[in-house]
Protein backbone atom coordinates (compact mmCIF):
# COMPACT_ATOMS: atom_id res chain seq x y z
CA UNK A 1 17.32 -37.79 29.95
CA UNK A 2 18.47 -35.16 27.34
CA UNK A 3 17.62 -37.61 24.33
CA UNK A 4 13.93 -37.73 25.99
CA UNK A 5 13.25 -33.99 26.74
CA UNK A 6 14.29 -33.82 22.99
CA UNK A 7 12.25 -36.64 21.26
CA UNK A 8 9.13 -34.16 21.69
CA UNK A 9 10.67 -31.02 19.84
CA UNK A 10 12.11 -33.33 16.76
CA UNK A 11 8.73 -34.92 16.80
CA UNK A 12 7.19 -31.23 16.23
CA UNK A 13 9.52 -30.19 13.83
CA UNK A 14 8.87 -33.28 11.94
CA UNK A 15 5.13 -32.51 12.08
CA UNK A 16 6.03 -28.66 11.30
CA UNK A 17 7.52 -29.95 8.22
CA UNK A 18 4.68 -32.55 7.06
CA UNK A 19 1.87 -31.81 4.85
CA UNK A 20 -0.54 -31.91 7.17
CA UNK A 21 0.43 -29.46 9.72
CA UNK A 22 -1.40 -26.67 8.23
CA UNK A 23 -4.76 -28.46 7.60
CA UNK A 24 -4.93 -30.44 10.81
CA UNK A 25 -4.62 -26.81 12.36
CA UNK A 26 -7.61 -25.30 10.35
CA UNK A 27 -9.88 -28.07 10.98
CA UNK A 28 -9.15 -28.03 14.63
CA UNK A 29 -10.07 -24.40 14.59
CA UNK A 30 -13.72 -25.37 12.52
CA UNK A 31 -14.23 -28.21 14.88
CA UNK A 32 -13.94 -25.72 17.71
CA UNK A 33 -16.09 -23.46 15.70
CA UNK A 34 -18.40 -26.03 15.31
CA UNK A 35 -18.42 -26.75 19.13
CA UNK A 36 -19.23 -23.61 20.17
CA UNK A 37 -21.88 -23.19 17.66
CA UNK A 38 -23.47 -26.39 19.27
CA UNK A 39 -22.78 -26.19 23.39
CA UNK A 40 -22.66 -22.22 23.65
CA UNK A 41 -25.89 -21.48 22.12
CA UNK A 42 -27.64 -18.10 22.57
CA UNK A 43 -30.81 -17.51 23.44
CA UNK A 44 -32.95 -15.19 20.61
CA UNK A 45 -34.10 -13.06 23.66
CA UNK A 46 -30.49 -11.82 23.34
CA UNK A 47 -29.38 -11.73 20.08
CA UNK A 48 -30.74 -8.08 17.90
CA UNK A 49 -33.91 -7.92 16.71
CA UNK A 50 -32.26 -8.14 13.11
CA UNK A 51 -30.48 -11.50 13.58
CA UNK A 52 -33.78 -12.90 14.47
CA UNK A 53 -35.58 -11.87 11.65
CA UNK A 54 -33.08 -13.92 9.85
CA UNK A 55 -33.68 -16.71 12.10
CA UNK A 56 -35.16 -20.36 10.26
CA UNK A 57 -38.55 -21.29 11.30
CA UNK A 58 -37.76 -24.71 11.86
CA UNK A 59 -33.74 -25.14 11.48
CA UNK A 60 -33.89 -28.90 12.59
CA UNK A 61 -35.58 -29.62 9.09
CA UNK A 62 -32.41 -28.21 7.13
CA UNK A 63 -30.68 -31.79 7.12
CA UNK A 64 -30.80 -31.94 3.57
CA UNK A 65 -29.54 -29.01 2.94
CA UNK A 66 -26.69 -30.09 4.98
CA UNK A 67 -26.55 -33.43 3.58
CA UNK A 68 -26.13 -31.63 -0.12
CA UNK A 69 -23.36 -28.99 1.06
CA UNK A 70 -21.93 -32.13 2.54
CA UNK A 71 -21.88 -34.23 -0.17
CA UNK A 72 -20.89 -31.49 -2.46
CA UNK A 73 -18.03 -30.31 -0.41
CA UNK A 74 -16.24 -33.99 -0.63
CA UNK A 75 -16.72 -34.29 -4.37
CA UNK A 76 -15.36 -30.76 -5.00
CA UNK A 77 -12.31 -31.80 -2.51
CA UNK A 78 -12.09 -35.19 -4.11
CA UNK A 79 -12.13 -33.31 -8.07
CA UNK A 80 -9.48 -30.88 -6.51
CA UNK A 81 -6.91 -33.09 -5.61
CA UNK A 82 -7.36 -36.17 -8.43
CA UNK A 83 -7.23 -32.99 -10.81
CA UNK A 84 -3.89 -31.85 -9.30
CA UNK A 85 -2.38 -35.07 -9.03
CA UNK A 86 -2.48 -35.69 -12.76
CA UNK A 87 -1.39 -32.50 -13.57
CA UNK A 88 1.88 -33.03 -11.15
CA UNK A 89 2.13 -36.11 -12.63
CA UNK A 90 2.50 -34.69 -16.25
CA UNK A 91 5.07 -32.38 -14.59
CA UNK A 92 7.14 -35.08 -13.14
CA UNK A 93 7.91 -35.99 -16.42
CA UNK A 94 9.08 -32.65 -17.01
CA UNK A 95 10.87 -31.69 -14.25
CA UNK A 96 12.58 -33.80 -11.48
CA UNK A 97 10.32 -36.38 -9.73
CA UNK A 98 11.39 -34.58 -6.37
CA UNK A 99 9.87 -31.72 -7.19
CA UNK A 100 6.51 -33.02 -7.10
CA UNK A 101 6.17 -33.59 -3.46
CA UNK A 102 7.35 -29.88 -2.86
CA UNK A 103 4.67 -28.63 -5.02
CA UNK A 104 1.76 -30.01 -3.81
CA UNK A 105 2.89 -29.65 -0.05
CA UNK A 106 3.01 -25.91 -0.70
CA UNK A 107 1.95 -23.77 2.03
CA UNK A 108 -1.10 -21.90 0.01
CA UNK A 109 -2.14 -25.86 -0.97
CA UNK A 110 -2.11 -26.65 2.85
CA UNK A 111 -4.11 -23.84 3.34
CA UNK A 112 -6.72 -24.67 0.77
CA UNK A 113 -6.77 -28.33 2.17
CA UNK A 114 -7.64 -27.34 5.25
CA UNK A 115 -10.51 -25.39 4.45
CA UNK A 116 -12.08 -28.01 2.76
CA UNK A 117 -11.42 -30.31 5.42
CA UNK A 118 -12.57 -28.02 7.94
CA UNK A 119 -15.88 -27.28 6.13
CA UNK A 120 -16.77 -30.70 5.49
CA UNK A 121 -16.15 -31.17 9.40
CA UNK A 122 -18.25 -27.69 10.53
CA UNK A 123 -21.38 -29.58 8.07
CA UNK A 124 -20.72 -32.65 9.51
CA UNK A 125 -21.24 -31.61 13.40
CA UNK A 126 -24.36 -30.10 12.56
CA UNK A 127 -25.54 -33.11 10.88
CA UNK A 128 -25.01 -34.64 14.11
CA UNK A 129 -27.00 -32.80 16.25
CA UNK A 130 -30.39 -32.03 14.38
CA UNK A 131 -31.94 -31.42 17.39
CA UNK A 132 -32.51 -27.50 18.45
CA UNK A 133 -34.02 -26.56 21.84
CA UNK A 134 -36.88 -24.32 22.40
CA UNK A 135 -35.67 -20.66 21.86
CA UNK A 136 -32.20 -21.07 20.49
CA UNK A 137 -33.46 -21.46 16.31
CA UNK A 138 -32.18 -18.55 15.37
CA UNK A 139 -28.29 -19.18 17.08
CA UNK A 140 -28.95 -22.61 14.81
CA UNK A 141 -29.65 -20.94 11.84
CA UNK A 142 -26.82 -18.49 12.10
CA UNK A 143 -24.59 -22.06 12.14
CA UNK A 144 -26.32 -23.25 8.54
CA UNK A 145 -26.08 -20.19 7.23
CA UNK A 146 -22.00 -20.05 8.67
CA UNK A 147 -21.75 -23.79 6.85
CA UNK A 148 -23.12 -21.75 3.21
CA UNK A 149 -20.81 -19.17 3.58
CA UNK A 150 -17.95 -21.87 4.10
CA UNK A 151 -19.13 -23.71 1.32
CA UNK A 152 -19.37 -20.40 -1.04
CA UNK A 153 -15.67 -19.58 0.50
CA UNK A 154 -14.36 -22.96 -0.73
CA UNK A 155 -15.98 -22.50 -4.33
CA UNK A 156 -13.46 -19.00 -3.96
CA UNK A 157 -10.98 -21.17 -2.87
CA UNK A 158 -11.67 -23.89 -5.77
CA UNK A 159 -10.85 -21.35 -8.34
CA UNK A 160 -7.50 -20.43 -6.99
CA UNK A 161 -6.37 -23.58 -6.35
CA UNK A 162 -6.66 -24.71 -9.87
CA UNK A 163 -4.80 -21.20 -11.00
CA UNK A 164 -2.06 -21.67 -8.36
CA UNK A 165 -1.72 -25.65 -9.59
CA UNK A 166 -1.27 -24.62 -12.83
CA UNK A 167 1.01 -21.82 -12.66
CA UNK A 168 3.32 -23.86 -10.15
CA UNK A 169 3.96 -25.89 -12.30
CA UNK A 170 5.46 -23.29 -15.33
CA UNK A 171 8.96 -23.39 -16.08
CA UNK A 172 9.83 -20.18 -14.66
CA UNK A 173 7.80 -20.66 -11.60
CA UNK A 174 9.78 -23.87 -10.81
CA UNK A 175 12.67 -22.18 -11.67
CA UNK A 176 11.63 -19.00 -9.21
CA UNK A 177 10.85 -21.14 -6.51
CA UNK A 178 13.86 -23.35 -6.28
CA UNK A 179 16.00 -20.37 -6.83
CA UNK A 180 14.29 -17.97 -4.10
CA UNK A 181 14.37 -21.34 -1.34
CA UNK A 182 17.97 -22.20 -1.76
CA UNK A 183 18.50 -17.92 -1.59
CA UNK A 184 16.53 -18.30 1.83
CA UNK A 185 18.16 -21.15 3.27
CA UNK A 186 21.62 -19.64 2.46
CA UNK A 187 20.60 -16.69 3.92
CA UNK A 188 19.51 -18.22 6.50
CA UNK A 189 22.15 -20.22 7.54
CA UNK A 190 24.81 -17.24 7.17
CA UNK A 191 22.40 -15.90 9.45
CA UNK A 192 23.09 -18.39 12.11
CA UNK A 193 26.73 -18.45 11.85
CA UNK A 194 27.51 -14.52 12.66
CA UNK A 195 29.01 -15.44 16.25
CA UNK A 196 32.32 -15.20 16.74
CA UNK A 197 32.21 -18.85 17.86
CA UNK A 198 31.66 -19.91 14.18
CA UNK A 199 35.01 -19.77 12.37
CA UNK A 200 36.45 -21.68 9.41
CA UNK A 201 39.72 -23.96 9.83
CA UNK A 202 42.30 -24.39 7.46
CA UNK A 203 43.74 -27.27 9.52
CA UNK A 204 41.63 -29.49 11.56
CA UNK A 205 42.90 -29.07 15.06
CA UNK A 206 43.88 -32.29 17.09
CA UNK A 207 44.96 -32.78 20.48
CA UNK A 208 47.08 -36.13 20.60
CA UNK A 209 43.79 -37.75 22.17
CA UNK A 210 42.30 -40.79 20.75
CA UNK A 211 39.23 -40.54 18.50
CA UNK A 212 36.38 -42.76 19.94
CA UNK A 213 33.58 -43.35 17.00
CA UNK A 214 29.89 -42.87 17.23
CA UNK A 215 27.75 -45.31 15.33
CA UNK A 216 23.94 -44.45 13.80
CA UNK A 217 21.60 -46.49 15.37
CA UNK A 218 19.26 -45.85 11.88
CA UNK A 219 19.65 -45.34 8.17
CA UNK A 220 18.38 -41.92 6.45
CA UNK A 221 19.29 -38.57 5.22
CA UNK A 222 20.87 -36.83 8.11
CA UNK A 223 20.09 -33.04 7.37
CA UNK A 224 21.37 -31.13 10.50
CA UNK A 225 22.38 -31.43 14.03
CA UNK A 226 21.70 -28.90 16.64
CA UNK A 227 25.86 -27.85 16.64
CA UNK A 228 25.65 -25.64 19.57
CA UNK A 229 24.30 -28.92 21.70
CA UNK A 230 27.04 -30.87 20.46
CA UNK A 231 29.53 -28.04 21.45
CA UNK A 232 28.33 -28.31 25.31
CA UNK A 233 28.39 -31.94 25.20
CA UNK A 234 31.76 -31.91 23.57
CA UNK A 235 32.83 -29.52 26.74
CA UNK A 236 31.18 -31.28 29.12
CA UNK A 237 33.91 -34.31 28.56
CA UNK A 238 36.58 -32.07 27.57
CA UNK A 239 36.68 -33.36 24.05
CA UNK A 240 36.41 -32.37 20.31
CA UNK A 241 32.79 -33.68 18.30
CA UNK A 242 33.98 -34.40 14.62
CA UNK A 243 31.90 -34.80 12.28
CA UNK A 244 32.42 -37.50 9.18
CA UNK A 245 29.54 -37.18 7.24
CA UNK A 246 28.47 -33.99 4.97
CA UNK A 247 24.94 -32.42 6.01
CA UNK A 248 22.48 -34.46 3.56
CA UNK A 249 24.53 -37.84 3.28
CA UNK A 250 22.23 -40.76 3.62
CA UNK A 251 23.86 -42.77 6.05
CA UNK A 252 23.49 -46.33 7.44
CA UNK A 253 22.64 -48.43 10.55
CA UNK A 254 26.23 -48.95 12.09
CA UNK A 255 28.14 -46.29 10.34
CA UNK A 256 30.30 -44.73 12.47
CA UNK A 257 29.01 -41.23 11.75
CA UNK A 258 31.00 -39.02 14.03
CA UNK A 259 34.05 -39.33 16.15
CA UNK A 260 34.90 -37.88 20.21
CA UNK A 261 38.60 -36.52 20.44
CA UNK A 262 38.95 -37.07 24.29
CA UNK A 263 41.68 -38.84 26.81
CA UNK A 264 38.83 -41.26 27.67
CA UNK A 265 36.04 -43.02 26.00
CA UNK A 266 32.47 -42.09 25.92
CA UNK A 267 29.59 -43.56 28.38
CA UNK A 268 26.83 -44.57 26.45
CA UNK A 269 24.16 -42.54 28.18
CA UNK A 270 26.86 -39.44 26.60
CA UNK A 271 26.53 -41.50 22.81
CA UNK A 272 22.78 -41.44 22.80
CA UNK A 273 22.24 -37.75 23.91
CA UNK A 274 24.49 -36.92 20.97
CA UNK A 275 22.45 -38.97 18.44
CA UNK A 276 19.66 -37.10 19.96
CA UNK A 277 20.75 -33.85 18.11
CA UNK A 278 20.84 -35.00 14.72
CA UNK A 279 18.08 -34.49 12.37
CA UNK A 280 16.95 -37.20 9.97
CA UNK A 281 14.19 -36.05 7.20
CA UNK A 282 13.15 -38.13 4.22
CA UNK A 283 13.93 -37.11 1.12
CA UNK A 284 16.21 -33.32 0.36
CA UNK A 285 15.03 -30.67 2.12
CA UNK A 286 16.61 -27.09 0.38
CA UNK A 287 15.38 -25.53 4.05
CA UNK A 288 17.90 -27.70 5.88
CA UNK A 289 20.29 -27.80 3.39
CA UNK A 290 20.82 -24.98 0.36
CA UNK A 291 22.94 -27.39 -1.98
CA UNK A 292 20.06 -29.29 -2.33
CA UNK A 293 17.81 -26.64 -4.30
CA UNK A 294 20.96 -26.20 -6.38
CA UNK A 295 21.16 -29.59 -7.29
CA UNK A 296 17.18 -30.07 -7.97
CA UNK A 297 18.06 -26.75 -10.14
CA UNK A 298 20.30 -29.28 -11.71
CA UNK A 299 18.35 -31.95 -12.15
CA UNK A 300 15.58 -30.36 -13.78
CA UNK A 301 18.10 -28.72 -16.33
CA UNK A 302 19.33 -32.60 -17.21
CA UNK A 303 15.67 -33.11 -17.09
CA UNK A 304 15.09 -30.50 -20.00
CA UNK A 305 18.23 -31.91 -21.89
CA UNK A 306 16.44 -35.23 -22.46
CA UNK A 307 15.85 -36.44 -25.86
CA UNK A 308 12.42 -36.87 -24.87
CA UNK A 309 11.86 -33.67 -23.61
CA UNK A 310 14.46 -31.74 -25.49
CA UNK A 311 13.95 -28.00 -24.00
CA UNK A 312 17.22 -26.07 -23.64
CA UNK A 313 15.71 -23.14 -22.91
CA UNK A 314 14.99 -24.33 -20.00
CA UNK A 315 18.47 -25.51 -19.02
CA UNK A 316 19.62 -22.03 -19.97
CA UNK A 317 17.04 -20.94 -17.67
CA UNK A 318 18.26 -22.94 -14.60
CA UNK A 319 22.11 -21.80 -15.56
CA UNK A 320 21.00 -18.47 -14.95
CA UNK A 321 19.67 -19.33 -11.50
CA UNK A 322 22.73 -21.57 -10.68
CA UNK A 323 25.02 -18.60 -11.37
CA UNK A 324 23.46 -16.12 -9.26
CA UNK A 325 23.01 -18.77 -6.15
CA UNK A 326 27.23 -19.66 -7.08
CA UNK A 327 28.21 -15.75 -6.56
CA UNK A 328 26.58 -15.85 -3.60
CA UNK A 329 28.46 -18.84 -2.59
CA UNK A 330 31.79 -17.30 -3.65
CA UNK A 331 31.06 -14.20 -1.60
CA UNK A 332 30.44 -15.96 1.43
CA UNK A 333 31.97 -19.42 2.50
CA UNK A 334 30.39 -22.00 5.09
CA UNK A 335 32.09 -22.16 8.70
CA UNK A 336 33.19 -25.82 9.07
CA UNK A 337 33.97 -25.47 13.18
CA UNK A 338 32.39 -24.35 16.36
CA UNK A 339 34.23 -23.06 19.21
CA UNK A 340 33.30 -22.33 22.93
CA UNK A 341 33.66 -19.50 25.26
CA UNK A 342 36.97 -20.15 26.00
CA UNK A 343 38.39 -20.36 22.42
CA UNK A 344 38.39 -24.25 22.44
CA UNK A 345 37.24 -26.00 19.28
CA UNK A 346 34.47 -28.43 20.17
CA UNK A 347 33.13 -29.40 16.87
CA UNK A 348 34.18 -29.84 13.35
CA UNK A 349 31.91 -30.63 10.25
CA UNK A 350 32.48 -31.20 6.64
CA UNK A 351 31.65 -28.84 4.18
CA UNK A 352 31.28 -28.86 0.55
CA UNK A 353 34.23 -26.50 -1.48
CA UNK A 354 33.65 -24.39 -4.10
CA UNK A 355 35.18 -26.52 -7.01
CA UNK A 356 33.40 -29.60 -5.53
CA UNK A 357 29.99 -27.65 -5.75
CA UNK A 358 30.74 -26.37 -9.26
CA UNK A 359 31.70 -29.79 -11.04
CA UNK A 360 28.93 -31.29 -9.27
CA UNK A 361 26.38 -28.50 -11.09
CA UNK A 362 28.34 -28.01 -14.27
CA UNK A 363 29.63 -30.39 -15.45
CA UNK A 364 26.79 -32.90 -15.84
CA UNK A 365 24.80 -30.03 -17.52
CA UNK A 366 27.55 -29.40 -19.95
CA UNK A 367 28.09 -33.03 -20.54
CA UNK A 368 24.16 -33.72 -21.64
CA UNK A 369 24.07 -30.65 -23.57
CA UNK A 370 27.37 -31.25 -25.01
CA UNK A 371 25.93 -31.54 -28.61
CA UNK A 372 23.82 -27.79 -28.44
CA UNK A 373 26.02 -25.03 -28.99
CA UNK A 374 23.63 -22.82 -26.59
CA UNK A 375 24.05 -24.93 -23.60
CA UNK A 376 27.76 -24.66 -24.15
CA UNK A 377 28.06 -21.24 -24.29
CA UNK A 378 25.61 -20.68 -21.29
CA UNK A 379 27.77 -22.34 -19.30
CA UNK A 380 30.41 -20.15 -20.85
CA UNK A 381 28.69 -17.47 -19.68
CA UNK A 382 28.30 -18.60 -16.13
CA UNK A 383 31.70 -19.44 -15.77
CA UNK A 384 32.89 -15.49 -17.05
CA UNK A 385 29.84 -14.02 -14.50
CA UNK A 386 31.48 -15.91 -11.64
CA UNK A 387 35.09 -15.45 -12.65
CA UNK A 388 34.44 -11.51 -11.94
CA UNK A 389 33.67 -12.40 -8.01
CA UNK A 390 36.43 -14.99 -7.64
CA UNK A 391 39.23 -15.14 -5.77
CA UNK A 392 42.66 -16.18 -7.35
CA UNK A 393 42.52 -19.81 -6.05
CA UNK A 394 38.80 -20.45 -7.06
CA UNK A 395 39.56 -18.41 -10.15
CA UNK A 396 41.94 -21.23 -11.27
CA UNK A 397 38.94 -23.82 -10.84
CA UNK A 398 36.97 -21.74 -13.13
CA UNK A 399 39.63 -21.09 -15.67
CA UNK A 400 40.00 -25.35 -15.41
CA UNK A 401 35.93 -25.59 -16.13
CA UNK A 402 36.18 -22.92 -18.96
CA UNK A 403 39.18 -24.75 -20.86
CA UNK A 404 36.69 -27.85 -20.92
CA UNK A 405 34.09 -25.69 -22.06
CA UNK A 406 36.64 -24.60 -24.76
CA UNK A 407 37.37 -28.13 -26.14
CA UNK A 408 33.92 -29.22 -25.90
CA UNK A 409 32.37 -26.51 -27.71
CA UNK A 410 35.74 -27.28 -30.57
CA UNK A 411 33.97 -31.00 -30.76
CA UNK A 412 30.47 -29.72 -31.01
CA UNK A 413 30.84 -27.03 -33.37
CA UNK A 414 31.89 -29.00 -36.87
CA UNK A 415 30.75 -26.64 -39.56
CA UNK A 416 32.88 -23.30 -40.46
CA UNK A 417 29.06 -21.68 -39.75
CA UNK A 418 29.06 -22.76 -36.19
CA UNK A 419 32.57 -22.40 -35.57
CA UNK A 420 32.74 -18.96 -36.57
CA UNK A 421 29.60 -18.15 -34.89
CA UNK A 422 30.79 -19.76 -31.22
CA UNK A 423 34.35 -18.17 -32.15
CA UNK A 424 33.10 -14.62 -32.26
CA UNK A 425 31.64 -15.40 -28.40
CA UNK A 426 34.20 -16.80 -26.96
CA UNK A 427 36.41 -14.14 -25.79
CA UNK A 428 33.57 -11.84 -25.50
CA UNK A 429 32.31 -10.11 -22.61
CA UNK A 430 33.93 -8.81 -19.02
CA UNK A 431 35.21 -11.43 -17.30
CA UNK A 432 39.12 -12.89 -15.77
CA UNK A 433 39.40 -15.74 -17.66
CA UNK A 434 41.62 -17.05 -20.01
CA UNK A 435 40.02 -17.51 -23.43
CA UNK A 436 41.15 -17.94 -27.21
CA UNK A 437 39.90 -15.86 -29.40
CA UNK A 438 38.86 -18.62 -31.99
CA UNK A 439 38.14 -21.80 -31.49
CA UNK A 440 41.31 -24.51 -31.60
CA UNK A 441 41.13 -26.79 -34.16
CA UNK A 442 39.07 -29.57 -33.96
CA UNK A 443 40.09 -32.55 -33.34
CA UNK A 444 38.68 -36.33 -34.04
CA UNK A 445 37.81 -39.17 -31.76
């Protein structure tokens, strides 16, 4: 019962999250606009004398003027889009391919769409009923001339389309964007977890019960799960929910993707209302889960690093982003367990540490860019920003990442030019880390 009351609200969400939620809203509002315009007509004994001075003799004969603001209105949608699609195909050889999807289902894209859409439909209706009764032309004509304002509104709309295309699509406005998402859906989810329910363990608790696993019935990315609905279920059998897979893992028909922690074994009606609270979404959503934009931030950094490409300006660029969203990650750690009322645990999830999270975004940029001095000493950098907000145990990770830094930069740097020029920046700076103050001697493979 509780997996069918919530098939409706995933099914929303889903459509909340598509590109076509927007647009499929504005043209439902013109079609309604459109209906009014054609069963609710007014009478010109009771509109002012100065709308019916701007009434069309004969508003049935405008079908061609239709017709053209019809026509013209799907070839100026049509341009739009095949225009846009090339250029975010030229920028998914830039950048990372998974960015493209995320620009063109932008919200103020969604809202362009669905003006078009919802033009072309307002036109459309009127094409469809030509006919105008006796007394009502000037109500008519007030519709065409609605249907030339839309049409004038979309030209408006036209122009800042193409300027929004082109500027998402800029280095630093990719960069902006990623960087201000994964800020929100941090934020966001440290939002959530201010209860006192929400803790972190050290040690997973267990109660001497036997685990009884939960198998996916699907493959996909499984971004979230409603945690508070697993809690109740959890206490509604006495047990603890457990969690095996990280939020994001792709995960496959049969896997057993969770465990119960209870003196007796699930029913199966129990098993499907907790599969009911996960949430599977195609692709990486950074709103369900913040690593995600720091990994794209990543990726488009590698991206950069290419030989085709060869821009480490722009890796520097995404290093700068990646540090800031890291402090904010050291300053605030993920809770990993929820509790109940009565100070019972009744679910546990995996969450990704901080040295996990920093090899994972550091080391692959540092390993491409291993041959630029630049991209070396960004990294450097990054690592002395974030040693200044560390703790002592997550300052030894960085001191680990630095020393690698250290003997990569000593490989790298093979004229007494370069190596006096990265030796002079080593040490330099405020930070807690453990540097030489020249670089070791190099040594050969």
């Amino acid at each position: 019962m509780s997996f069918l009351l919530s098939w409706p609200s995933h099914l929303l969400k889903a459509f909340r999250q598509s590109i076509a939620y927007l647009p499929s809203l504005l043209a439902l509002a013109y079609a309604l606009l459109s209906l009014v315009a054609l069963l609710l007509p007014v009478s010109d004994d009771r509109l002012p004398a100065l709308l019916t001075m701007l009434g069309l003799e004969a508003p049935e004969e405008t079908r061609a003027l239709l017709a053209a603001l019809l026509g013209g209105m799907i070839s100026l949608m049509v341009f739009s889009f095949s225009m846009v699609m090339s250029v975010l195909s030229q920028a998914g050889g830039q950048f990372s391919h998974k960015l493209v999807f995320g620009l063109i289902s932008e919200r103020p894209h969604q809202w362009v769409l669905g003006h078009y859409l919802g033009t072309i439909l307002f036109t459309l209706m009127l094409l469809m009923v030509p006919d105008v009764a006796e007394g009502q032309a000037t109500w008519r004509s007030l519709a065409i001339y609605l249907a030339c304002a839309m049409v004038i509104h979309c030209l408006a709309l036209f122009v800042y389309f193409i300027h929004n295309a082109s500027q998402s699509i800029q280095v630093d406005a990719v960069a902006a964007d990623l960087h201000q998402s994964t800020l929100a859906s941090l934020r966001a989810l440290q939002s959530r977890q201010q209860g006192k329910e929400w803790r972190i363990l050290a040690v997973a608790p267990s109660s001497g019960h036997r685990q009884h696993a939960v198998h996916a019935r699907r493959a996909g990315y499984l971004q979230s799960a409603d945690l508070a609905a697993l809690a109740e279920l959890a206490r509604r059998v006495d047990g603890v929910v457990h969690l095996h897979f990280r939020f994001g893992d792709y995960v496959v028909e049969g896997l057993p993707i969770l465990s119960l922690e209870a003196a007796a074994a699930p029913e199966a009606s129990w098993c499907d209302e907790v599969r009911a609270t996960l949430t599977y979404v195609e692709g990486e959503s950074i709103t369900e889960h913040h690593v995600f934009g720091m990994t794209q931030l990543m990726e488009v950094a590698l991206k950069a690093l290419s030989p085709g490409i060869n821009d480490p300006g722009t890796a520097r660029l995404c290093l700068h982003r990646l540090t800031d969203l890291l402090r904010r990650r050291l300053e605030w750690r993920p809770c990993d367990a929820l509790f109940d009322q009565d100070g019972h645990c009744r679910v546990t999830w995996q969450v990704e540490d901080f040295e996990s999270l920093l090899y994972r975004l550091f080391q692959p940029i540092l390993r491409y860019g291993r041959e630029d001095l630049s991209i070396g000493l960004g990294v450097l950098k990054a690592l002395k920003t974030l040693s200044l907000f560390a703790e002592q145990k997550d300052l030894e990770t960085l001191q680990a990442h630095a020393d690698r830094v250290v003997e990569t930069l000593s490989h790298a740097a093979s004229h007494p030019l370069d190596r006096r020029f990265v030796s002079a920046r080593l040490d330099d700076g405020i930070h807690r880390l453990s540097l030489p103050a020249a670089l070791p001697g190099r040594q050969e493979a």
